[in-house]
Protein backbone atom coordinates (compact mmCIF):
# COMPACT_ATOMS: atom_id res chain seq x y z
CA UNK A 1 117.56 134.75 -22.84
CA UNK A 2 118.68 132.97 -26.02
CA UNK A 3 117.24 129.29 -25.54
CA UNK A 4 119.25 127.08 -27.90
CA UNK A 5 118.99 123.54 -28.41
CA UNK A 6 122.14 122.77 -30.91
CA UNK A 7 123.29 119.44 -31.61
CA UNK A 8 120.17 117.98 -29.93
CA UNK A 9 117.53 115.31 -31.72
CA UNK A 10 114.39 115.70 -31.19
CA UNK A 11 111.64 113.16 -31.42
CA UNK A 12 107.80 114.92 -31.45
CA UNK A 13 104.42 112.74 -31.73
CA UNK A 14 101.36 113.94 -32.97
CA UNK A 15 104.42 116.92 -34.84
CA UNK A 16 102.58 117.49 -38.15
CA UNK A 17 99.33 119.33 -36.87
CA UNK A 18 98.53 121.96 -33.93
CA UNK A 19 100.38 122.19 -30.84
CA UNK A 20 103.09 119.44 -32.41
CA UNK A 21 104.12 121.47 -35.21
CA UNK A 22 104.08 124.26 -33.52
CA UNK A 23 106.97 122.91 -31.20
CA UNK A 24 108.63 121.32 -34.29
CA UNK A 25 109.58 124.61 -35.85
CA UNK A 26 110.65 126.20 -32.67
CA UNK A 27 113.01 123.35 -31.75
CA UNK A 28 114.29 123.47 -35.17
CA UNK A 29 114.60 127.38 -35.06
CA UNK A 30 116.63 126.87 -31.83
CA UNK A 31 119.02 124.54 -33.57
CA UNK A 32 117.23 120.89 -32.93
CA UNK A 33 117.60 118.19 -35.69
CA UNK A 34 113.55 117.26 -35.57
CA UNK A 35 111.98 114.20 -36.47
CA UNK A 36 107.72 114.68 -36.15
CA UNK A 37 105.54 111.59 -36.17
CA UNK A 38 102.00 111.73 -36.85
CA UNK A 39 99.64 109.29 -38.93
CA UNK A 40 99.04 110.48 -42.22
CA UNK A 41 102.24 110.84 -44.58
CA UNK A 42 99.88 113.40 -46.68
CA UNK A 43 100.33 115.99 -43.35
CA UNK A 44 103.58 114.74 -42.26
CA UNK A 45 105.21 115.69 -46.15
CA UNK A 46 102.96 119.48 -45.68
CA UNK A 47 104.32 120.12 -42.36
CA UNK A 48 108.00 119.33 -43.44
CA UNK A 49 107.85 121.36 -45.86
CA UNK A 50 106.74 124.59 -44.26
CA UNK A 51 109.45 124.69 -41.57
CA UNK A 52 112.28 123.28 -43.57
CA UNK A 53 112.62 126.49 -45.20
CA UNK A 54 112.35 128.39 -41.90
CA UNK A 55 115.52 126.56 -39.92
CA UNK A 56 118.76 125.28 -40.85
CA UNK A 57 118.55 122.04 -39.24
CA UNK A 58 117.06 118.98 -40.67
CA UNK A 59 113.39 118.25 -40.19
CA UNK A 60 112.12 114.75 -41.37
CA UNK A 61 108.38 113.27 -41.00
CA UNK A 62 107.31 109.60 -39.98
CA UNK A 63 104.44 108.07 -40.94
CA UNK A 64 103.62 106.06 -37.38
CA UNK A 65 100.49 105.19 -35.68
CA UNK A 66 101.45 105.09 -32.30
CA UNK A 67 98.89 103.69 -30.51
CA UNK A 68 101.06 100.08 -32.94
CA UNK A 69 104.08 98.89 -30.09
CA UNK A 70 105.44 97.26 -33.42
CA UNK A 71 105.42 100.32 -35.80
CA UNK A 72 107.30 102.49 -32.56
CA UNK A 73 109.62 100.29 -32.68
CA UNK A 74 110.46 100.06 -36.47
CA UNK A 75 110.09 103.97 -36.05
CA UNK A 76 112.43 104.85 -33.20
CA UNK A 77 114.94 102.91 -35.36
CA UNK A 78 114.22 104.60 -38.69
CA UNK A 79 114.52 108.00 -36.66
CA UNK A 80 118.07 107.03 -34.44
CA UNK A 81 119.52 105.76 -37.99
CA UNK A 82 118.37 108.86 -39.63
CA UNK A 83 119.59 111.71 -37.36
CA UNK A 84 120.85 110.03 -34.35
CA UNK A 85 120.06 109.14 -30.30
CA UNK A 86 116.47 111.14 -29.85
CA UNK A 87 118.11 113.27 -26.79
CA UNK A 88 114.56 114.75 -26.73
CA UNK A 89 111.10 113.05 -26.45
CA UNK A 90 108.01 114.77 -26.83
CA UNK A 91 105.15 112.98 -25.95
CA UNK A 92 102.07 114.86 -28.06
CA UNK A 93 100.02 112.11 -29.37
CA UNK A 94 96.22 113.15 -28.48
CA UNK A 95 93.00 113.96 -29.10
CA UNK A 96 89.86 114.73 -27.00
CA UNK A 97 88.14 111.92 -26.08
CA UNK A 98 85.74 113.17 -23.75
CA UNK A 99 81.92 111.75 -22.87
CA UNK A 100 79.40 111.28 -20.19
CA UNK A 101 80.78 107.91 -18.55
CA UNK A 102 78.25 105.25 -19.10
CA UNK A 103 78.76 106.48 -23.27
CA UNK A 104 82.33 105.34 -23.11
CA UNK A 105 82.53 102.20 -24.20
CA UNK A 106 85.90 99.36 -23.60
CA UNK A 107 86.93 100.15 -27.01
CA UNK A 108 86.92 103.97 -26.66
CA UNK A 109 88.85 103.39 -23.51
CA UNK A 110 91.15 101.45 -24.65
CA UNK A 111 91.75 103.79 -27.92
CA UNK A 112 92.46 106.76 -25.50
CA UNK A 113 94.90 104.55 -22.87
CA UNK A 114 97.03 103.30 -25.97
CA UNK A 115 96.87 106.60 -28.05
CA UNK A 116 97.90 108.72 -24.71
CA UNK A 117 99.60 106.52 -22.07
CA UNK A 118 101.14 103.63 -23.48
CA UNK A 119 102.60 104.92 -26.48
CA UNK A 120 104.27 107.43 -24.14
CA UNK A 121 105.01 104.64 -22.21
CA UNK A 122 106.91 102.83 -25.17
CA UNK A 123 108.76 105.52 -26.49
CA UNK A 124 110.29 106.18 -23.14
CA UNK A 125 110.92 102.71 -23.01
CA UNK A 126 112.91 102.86 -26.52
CA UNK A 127 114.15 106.16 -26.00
CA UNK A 128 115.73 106.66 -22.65
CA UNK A 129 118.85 103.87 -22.55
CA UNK A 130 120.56 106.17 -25.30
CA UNK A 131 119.54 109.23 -22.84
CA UNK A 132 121.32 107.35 -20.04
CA UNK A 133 124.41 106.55 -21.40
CA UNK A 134 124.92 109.91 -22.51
CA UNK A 135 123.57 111.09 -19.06
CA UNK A 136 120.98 113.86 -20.49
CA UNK A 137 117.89 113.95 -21.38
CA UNK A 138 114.46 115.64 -21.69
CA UNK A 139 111.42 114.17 -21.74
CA UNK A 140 107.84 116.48 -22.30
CA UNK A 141 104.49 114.73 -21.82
CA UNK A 142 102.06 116.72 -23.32
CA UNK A 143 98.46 116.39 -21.03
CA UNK A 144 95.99 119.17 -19.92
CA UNK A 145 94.25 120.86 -16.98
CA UNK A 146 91.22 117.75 -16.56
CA UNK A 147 94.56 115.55 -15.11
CA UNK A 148 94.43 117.91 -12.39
CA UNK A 149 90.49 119.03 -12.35
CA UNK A 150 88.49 116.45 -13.81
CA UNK A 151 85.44 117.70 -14.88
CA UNK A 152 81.68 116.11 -15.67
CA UNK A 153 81.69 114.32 -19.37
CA UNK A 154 85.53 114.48 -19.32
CA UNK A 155 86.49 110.66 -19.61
CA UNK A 156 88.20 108.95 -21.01
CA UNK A 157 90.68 111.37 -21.51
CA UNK A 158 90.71 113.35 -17.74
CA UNK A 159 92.05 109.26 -16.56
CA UNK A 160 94.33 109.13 -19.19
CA UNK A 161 96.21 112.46 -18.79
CA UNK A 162 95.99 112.07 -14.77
CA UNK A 163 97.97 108.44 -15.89
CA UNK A 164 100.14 110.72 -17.93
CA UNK A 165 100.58 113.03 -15.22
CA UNK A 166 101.59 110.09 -12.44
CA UNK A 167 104.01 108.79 -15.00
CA UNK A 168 105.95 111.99 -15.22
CA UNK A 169 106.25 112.48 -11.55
CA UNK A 170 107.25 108.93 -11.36
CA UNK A 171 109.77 108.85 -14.18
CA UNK A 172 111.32 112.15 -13.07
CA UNK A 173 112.39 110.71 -9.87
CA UNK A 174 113.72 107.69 -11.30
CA UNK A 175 115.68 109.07 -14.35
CA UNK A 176 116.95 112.05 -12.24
CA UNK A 177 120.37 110.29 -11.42
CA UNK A 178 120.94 109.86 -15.16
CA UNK A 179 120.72 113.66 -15.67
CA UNK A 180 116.95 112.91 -17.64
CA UNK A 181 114.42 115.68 -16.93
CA UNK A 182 110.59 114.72 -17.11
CA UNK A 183 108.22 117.24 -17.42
CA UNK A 184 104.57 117.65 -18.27
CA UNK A 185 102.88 120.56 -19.98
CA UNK A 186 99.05 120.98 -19.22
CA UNK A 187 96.89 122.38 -21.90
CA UNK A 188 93.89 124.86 -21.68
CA UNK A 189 91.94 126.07 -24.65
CA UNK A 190 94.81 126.88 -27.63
CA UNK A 191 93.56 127.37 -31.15
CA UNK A 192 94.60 124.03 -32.92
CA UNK A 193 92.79 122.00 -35.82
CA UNK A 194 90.88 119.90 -32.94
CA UNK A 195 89.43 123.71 -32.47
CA UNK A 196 88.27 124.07 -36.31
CA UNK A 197 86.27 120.22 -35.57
CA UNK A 198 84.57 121.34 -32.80
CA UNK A 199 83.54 124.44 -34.27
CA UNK A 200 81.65 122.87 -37.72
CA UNK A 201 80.03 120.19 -35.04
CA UNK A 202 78.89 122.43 -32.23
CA UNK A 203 78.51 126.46 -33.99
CA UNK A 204 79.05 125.63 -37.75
CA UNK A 205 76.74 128.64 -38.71
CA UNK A 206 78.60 131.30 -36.64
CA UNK A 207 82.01 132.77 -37.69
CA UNK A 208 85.43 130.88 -36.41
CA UNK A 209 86.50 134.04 -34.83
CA UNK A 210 82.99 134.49 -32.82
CA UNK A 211 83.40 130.75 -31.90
CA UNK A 212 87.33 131.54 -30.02
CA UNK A 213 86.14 135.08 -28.83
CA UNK A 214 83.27 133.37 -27.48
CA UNK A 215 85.19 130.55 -26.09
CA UNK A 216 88.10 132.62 -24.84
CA UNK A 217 86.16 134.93 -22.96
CA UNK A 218 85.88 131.76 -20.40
CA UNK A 219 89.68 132.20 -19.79
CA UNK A 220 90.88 134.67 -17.08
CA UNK A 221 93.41 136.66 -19.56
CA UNK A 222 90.56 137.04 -21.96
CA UNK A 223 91.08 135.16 -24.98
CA UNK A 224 92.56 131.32 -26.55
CA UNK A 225 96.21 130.75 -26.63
CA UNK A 226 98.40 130.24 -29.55
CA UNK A 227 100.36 126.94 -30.35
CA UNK A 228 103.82 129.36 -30.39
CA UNK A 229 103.10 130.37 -27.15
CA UNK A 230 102.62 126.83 -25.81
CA UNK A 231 106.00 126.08 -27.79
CA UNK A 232 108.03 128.43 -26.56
CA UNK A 233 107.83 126.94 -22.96
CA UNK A 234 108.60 123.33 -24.15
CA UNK A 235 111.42 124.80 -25.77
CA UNK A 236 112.67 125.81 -22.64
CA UNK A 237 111.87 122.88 -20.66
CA UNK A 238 113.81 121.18 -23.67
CA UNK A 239 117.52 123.32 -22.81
CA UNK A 240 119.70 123.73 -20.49
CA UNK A 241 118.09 126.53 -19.03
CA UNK A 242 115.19 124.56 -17.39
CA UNK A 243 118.30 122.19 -15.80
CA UNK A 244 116.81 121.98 -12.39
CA UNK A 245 113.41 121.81 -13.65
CA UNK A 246 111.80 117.96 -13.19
CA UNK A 247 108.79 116.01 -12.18
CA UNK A 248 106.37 119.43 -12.47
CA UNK A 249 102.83 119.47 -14.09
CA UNK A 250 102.71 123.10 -15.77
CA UNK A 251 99.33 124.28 -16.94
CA UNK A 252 99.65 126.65 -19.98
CA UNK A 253 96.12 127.86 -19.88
CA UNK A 254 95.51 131.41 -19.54
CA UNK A 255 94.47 130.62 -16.16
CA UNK A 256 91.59 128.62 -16.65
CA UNK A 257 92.28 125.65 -14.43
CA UNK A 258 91.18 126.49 -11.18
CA UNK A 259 94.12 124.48 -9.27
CA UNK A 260 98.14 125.31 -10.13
């Protein structure tokens, strides 16, 4: 199966680091014009350019902190004037945020809500009137297993992927008519940077590759997964091959979650 996504625009969040890149350069191998967002311009100029010279398409970088309504905005513009109507909306923005409950305070609450709902929330908002009037669309919302299994010391972040979670199903149904496909991708245990942090702060004396052995022996197929292999499905869920795909939670987790 050749998945191609030619003449499409993508628009990733949270695209210069981990799971985000990842799907960057395999949109933009597939033939996606790509614009990543992520905070830190430093990242955003590294990650452009190690897949520009990968892909043919264009790949451009926004400095954006999205959890700012105002700076989406001025974004989303910047982005639509640079390469044109995002036809393709990744929502990636995240990190874990995850605590015994009576630690959490309102601030850390509200951090996680406006880093992982509500910017999703606005960007579908500012992206998905150029979707309908073009009739097609894809929208990813990037969550993981806890929306479905909340576990002990998992909030904030179990609440605000379950909110993530309800929004997809929601949206699906309602942007459905306009030929705009919501999906959401559940993660397990993939080796990203978040993986390299929690390795200096919980096993910093024992090797990085004894800290993912030990961690993916937890996960049925035996070991961590790999940001390509997480961005290969997206990529799918991003053509025309996943056309009668919408309003699904997929968990891409070696099997770890213990409901589908």
């Amino acid at each position: 199966m050749d998945v191609r996504l030619d003449g499409r625009n993508a628009l990733i969040t949270g695209g210069s680091l981990g799971l985000g890149r990842a799907m960057a350069l395999e949109f933009a191998r597939s033939g996606a014009s790509v614009a990543i967002v992520g905070r830190t311009r430093e990242t955003l100029d590294e990650a452009v350019a190690a897949i520009g010279p990968e892909v043919e398409t264009e790949v451009r970088g926004y400095a954006c902190d999205v959890r700012d309504g105002s700076s989406l905005i001025d974004t989303h513009e910047r982005i639509a004037a640079d390469l044109g109507p995002v036809d393709i909306l990744v929502n990636n923005a995240g990190t874990s945020a995850a605590m015994p409950f009576l630690d959490a305070t309102d601030e850390d609450w509200q951090n996680d809500l406006d880093l992982k709902l509500l910017a999703a929330v606005r960007l579908c908002r500012l992206c998905i009137p150029a979707m309908q009037e073009r009739r097609w669309g894809r929208i990813i919302n990037v969550l993981n297993t806890a929306a479905k299994a909340p576990g002990r010391n998992s909030m904030p972040t179990s609440v605000s992927r379950a909110a993530g979670m309800a929004l997809t199903k929601a949206l699906a149904s309602e942007m459905a008519p306009y030929g705009i496909l919501v999906n959401g991708l559940n993660t397990g245990v993939l080796v990203t940077n978040q993986w390299h942090r929690l390795h200096e702060k919980r096993a910093p004396d024992k090797p990085f590759d004894e800290f993912l052995e030990s961690t993916g022996n937890m996960v049925p197929v035996g070991r961590m997964g790999d940001p390509a292999e997480f961005a290969n499905l997206a990529c799918f869920l991003a053509s025309e091959h996943a056309s009668y795909i919408t309003g699904t939670a997929i968990n891409v987790d070696g099997g770890l979650s213990p409901v589908v």
